[in-house]
PDB file of N, CA and C in Angstrom:
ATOM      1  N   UNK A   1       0.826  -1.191   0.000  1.00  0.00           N
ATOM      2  CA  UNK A   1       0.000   0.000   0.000  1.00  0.00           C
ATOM      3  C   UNK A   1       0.872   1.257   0.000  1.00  0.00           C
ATOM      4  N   UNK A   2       2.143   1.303   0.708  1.00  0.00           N
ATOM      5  CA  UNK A   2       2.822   2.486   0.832  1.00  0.00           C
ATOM      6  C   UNK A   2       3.476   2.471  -0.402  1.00  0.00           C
ATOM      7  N   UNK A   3       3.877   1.582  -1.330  1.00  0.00           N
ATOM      8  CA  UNK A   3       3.992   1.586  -2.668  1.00  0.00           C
ATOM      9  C   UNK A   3       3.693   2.754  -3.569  1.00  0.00           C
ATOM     10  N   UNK A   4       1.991   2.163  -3.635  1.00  0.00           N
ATOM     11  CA  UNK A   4       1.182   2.613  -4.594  1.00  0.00           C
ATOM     12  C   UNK A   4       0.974   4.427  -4.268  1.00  0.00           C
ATOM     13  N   UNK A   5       0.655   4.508  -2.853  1.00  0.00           N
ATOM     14  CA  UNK A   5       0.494   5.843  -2.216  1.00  0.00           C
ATOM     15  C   UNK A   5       1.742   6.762  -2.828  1.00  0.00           C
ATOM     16  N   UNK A   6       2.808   6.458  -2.693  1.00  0.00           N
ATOM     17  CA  UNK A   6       3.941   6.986  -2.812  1.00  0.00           C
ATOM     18  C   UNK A   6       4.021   7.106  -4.731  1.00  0.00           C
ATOM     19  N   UNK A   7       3.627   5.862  -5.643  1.00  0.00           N
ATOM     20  CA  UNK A   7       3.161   6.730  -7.186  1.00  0.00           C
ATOM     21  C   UNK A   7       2.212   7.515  -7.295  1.00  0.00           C
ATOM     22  N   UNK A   8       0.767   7.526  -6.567  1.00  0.00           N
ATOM     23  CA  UNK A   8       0.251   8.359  -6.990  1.00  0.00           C
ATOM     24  C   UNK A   8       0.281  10.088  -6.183  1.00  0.00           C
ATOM     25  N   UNK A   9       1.130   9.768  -5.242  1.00  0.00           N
ATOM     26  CA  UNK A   9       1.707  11.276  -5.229  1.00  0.00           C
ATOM     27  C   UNK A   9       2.342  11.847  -6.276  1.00  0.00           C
ATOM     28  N   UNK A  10       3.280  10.940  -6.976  1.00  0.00           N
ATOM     29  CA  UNK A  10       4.245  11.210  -7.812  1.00  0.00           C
ATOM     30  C   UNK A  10       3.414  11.993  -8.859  1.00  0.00           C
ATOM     31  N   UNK A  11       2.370  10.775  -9.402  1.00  0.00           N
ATOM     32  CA  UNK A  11       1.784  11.351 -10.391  1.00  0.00           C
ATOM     33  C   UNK A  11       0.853  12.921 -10.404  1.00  0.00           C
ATOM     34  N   UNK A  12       0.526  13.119  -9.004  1.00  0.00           N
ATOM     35  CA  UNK A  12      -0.496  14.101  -9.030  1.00  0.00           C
ATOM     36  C   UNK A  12       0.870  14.944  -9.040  1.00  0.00           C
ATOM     37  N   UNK A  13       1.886  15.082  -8.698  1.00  0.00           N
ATOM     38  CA  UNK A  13       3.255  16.297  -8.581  1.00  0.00           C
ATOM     39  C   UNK A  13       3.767  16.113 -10.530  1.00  0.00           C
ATOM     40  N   UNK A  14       3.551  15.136 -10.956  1.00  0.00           N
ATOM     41  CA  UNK A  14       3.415  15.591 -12.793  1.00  0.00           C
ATOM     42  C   UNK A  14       2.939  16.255 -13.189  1.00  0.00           C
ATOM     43  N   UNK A  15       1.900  15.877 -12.468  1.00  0.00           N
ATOM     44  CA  UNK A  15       0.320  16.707 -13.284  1.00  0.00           C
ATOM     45  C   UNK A  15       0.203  18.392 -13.242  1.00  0.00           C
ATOM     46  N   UNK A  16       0.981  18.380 -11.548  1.00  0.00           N
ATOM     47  CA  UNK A  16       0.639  19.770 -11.491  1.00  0.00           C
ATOM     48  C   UNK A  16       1.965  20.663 -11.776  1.00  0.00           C
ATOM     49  N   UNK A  17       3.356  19.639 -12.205  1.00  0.00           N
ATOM     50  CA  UNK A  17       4.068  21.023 -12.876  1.00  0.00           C
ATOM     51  C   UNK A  17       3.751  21.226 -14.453  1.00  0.00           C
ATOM     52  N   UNK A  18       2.991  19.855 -15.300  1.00  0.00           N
ATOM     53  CA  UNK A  18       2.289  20.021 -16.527  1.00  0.00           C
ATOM     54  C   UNK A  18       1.812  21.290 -16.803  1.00  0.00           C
ATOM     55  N   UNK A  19       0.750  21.555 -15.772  1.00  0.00           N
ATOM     56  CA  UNK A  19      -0.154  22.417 -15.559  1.00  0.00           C
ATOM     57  C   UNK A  19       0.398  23.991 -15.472  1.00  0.00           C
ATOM     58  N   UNK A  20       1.682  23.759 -14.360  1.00  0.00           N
ATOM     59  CA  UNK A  20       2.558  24.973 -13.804  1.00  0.00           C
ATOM     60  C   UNK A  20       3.164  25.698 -15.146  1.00  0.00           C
ATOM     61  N   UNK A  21       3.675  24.853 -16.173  1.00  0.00           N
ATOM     62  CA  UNK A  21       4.087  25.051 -17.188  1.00  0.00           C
ATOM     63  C   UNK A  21       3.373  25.555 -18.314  1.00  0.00           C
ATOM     64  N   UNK A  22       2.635  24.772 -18.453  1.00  0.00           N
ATOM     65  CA  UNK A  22       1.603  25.497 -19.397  1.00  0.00           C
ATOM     66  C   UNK A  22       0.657  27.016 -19.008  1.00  0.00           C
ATOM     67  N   UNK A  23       0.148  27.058 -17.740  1.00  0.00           N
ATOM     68  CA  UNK A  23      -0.198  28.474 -17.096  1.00  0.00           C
ATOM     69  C   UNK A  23       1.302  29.644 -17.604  1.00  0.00           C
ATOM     70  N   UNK A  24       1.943  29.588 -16.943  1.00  0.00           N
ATOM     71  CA  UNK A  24       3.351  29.568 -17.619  1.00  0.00           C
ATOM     72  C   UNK A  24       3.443  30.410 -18.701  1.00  0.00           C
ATOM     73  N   UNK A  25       3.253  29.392 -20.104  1.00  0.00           N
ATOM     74  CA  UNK A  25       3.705  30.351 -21.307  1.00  0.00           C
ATOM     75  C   UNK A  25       2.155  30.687 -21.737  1.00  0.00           C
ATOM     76  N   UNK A  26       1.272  30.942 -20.879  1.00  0.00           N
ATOM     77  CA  UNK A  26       0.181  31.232 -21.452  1.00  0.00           C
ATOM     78  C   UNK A  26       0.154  32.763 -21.897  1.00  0.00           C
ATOM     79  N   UNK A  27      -0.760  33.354 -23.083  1.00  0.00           N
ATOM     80  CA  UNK A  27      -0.462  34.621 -22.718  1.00  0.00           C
ATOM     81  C   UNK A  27      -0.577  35.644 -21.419  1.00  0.00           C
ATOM     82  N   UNK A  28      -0.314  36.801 -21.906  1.00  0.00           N
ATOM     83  CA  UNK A  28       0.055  37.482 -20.931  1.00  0.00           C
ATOM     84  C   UNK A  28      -1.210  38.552 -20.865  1.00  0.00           C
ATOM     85  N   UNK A  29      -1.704  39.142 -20.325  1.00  0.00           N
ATOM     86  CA  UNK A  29      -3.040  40.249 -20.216  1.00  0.00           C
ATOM     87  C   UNK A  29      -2.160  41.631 -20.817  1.00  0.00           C
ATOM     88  N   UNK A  30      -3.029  42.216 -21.852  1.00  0.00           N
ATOM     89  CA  UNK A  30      -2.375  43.295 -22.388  1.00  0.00           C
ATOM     90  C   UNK A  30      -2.350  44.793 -21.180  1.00  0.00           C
ATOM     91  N   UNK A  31      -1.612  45.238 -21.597  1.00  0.00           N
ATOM     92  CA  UNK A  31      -1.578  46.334 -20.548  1.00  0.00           C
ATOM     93  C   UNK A  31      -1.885  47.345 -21.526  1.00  0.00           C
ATOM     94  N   UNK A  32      -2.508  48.579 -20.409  1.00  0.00           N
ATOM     95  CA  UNK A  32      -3.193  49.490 -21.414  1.00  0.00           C
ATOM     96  C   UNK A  32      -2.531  50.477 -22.248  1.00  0.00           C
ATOM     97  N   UNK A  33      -0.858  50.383 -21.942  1.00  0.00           N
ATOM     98  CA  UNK A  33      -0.473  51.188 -22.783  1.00  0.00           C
ATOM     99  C   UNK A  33      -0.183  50.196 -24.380  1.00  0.00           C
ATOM    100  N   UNK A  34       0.282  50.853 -25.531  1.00  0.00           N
ATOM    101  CA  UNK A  34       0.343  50.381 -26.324  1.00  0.00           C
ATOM    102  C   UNK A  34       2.059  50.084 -26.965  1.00  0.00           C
ATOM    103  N   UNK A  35       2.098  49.146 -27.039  1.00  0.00           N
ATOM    104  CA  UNK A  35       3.344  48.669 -27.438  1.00  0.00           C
ATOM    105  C   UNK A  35       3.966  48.749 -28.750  1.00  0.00           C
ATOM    106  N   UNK A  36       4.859  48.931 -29.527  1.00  0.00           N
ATOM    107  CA  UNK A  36       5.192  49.002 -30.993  1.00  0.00           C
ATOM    108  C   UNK A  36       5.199  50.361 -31.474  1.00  0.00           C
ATOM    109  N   UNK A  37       4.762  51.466 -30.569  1.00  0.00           N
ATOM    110  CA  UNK A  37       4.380  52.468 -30.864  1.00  0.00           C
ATOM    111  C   UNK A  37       5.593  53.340 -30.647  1.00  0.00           C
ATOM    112  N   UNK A  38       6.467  54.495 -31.770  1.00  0.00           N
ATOM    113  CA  UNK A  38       7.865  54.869 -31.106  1.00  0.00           C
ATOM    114  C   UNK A  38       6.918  55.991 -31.414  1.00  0.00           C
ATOM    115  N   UNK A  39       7.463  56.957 -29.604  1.00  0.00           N
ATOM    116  CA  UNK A  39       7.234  58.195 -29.556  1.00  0.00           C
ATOM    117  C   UNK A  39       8.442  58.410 -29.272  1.00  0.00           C
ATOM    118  N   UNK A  40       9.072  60.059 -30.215  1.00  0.00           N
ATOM    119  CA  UNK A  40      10.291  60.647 -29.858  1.00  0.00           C
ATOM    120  C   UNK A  40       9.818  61.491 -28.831  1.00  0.00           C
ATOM    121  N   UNK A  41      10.729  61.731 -28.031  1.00  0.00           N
ATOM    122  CA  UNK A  41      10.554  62.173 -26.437  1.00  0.00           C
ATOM    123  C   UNK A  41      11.671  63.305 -26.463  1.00  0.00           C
ATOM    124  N   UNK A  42      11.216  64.523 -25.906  1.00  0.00           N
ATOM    125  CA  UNK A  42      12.577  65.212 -25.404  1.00  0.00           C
ATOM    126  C   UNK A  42      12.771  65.651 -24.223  1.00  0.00           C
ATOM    127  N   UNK A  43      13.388  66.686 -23.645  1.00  0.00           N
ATOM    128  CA  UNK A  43      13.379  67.529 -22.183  1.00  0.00           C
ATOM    129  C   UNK A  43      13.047  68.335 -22.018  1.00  0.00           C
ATOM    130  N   UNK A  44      12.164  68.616 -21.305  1.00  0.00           N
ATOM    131  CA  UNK A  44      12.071  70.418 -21.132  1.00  0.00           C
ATOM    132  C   UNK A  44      13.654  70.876 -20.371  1.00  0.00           C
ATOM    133  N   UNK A  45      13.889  71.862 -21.248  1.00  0.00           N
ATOM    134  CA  UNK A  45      15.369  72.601 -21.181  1.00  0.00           C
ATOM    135  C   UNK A  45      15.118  73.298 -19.763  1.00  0.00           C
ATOM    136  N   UNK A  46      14.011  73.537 -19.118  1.00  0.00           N
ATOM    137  CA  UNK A  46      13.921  74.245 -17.684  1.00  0.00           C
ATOM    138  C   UNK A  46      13.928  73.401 -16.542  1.00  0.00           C
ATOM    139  N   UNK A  47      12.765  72.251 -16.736  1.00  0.00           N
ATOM    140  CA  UNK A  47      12.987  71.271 -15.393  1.00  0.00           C
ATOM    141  C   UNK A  47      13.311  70.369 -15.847  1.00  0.00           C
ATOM    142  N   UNK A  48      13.227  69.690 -16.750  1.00  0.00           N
ATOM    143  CA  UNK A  48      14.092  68.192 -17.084  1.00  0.00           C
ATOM    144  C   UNK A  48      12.993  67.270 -17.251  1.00  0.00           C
ATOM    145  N   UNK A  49      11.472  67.510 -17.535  1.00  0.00           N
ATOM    146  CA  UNK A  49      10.360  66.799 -17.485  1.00  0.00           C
ATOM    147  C   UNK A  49      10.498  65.990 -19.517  1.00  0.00           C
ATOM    148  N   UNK A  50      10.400  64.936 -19.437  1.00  0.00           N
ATOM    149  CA  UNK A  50      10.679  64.413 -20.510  1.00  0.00           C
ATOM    150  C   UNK A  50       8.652  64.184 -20.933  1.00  0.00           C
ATOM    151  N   UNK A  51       8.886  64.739 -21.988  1.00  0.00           N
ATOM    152  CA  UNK A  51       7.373  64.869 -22.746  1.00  0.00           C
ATOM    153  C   UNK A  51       7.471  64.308 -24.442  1.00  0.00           C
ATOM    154  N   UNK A  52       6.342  64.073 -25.354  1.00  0.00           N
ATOM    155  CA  UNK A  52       6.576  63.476 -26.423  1.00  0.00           C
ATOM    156  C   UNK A  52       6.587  64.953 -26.953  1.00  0.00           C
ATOM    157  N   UNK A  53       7.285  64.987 -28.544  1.00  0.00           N
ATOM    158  CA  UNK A  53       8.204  66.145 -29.020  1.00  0.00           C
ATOM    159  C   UNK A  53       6.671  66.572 -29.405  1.00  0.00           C
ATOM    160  N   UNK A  54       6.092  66.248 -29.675  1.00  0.00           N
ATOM    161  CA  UNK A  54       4.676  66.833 -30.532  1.00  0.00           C
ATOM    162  C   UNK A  54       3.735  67.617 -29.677  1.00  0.00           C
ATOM    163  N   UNK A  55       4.209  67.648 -28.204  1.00  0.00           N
ATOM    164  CA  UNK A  55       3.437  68.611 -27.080  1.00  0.00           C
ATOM    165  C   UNK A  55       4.569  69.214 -26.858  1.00  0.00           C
ATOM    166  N   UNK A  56       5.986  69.306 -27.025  1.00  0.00           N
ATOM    167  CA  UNK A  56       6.823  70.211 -26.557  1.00  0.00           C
ATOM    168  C   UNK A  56       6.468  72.004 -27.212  1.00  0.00           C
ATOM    169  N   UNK A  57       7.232  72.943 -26.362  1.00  0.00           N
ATOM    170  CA  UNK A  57       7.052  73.950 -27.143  1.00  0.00           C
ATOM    171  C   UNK A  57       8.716  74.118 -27.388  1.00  0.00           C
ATOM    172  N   UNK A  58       9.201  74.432 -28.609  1.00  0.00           N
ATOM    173  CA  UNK A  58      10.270  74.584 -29.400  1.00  0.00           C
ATOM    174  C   UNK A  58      10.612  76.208 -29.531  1.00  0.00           C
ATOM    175  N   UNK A  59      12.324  76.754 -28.619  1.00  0.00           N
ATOM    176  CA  UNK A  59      12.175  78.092 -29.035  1.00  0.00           C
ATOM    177  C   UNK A  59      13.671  77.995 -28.717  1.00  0.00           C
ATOM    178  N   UNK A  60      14.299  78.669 -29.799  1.00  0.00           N
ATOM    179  CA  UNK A  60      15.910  78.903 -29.694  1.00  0.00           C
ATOM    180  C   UNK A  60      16.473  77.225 -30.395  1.00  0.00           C
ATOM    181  N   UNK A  61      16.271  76.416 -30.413  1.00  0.00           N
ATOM    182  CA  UNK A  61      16.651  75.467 -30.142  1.00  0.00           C
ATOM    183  C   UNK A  61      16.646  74.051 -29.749  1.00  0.00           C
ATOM    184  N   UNK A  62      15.371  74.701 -27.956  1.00  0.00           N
ATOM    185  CA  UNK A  62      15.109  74.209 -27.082  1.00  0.00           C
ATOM    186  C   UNK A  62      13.873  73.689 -26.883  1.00  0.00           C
ATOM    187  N   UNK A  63      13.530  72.552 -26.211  1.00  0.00           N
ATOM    188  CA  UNK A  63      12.074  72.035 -26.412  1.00  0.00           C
ATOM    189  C   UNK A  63      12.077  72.655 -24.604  1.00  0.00           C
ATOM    190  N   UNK A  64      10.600  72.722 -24.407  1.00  0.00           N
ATOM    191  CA  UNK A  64      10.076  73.589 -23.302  1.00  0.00           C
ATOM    192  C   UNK A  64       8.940  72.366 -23.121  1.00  0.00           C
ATOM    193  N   UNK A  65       8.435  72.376 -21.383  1.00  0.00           N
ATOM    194  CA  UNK A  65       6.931  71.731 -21.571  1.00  0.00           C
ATOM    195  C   UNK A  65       5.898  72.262 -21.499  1.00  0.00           C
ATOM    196  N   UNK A  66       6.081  73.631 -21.223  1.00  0.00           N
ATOM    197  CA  UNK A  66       4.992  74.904 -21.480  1.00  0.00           C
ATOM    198  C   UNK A  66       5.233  76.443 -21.607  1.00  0.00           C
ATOM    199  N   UNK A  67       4.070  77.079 -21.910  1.00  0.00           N
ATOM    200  CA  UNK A  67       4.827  78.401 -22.269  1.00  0.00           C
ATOM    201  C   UNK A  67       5.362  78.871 -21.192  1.00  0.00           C
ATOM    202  N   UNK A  68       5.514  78.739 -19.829  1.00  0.00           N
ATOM    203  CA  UNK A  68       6.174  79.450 -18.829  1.00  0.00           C
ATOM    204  C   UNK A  68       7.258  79.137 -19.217  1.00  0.00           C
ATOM    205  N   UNK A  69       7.403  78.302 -19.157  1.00  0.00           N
ATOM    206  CA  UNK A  69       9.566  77.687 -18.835  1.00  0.00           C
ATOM    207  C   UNK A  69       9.736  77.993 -20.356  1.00  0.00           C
ATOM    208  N   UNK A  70       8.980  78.358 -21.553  1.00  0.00           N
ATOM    209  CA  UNK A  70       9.529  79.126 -22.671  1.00  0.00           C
ATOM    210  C   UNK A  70       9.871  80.363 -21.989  1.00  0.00           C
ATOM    211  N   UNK A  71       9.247  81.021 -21.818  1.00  0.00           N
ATOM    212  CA  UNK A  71       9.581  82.334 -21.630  1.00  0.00           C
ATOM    213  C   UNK A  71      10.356  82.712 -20.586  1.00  0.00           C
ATOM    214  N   UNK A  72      11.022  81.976 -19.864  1.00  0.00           N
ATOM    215  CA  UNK A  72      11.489  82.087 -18.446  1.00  0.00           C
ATOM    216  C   UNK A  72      12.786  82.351 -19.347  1.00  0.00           C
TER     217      UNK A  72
END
């Protein structure tokens, strides 16, 4: 009896790294940002706040993240 007890532990500890494994490479839940997507990014030249270039404000040179720190 302590035999048999002792395979079918074995087997239920197969079963469940089968299982462990496959959960595993299952996919993954998308997250809400979007991936594949390249945004160029720059600095605001006043505080150092990194924003995408298409909301920066551009003057001299310099990308800004709003009109204050332009005009400062």
């Amino acid at each position: 009896m302590g035999l048999r007890f002792i395979i079918f532990l074995a087997a239920i500890w197969i079963v469940l790294l089968i299982i462990r494994f496959y959960l595993g490479r299952a996919p993954k839940k998308k997250q809400h940002t979007q991936r594949g997507t390249n945004i160029d990014t720059v600095r605001c030249q006043q505080c150092g706040l990194v924003i995408p270039e298409k909301e920066a404000i551009q003057r001299d040179n310099h990308f800004f993240c709003s009109k204050e720190h332009a005009n400062d």
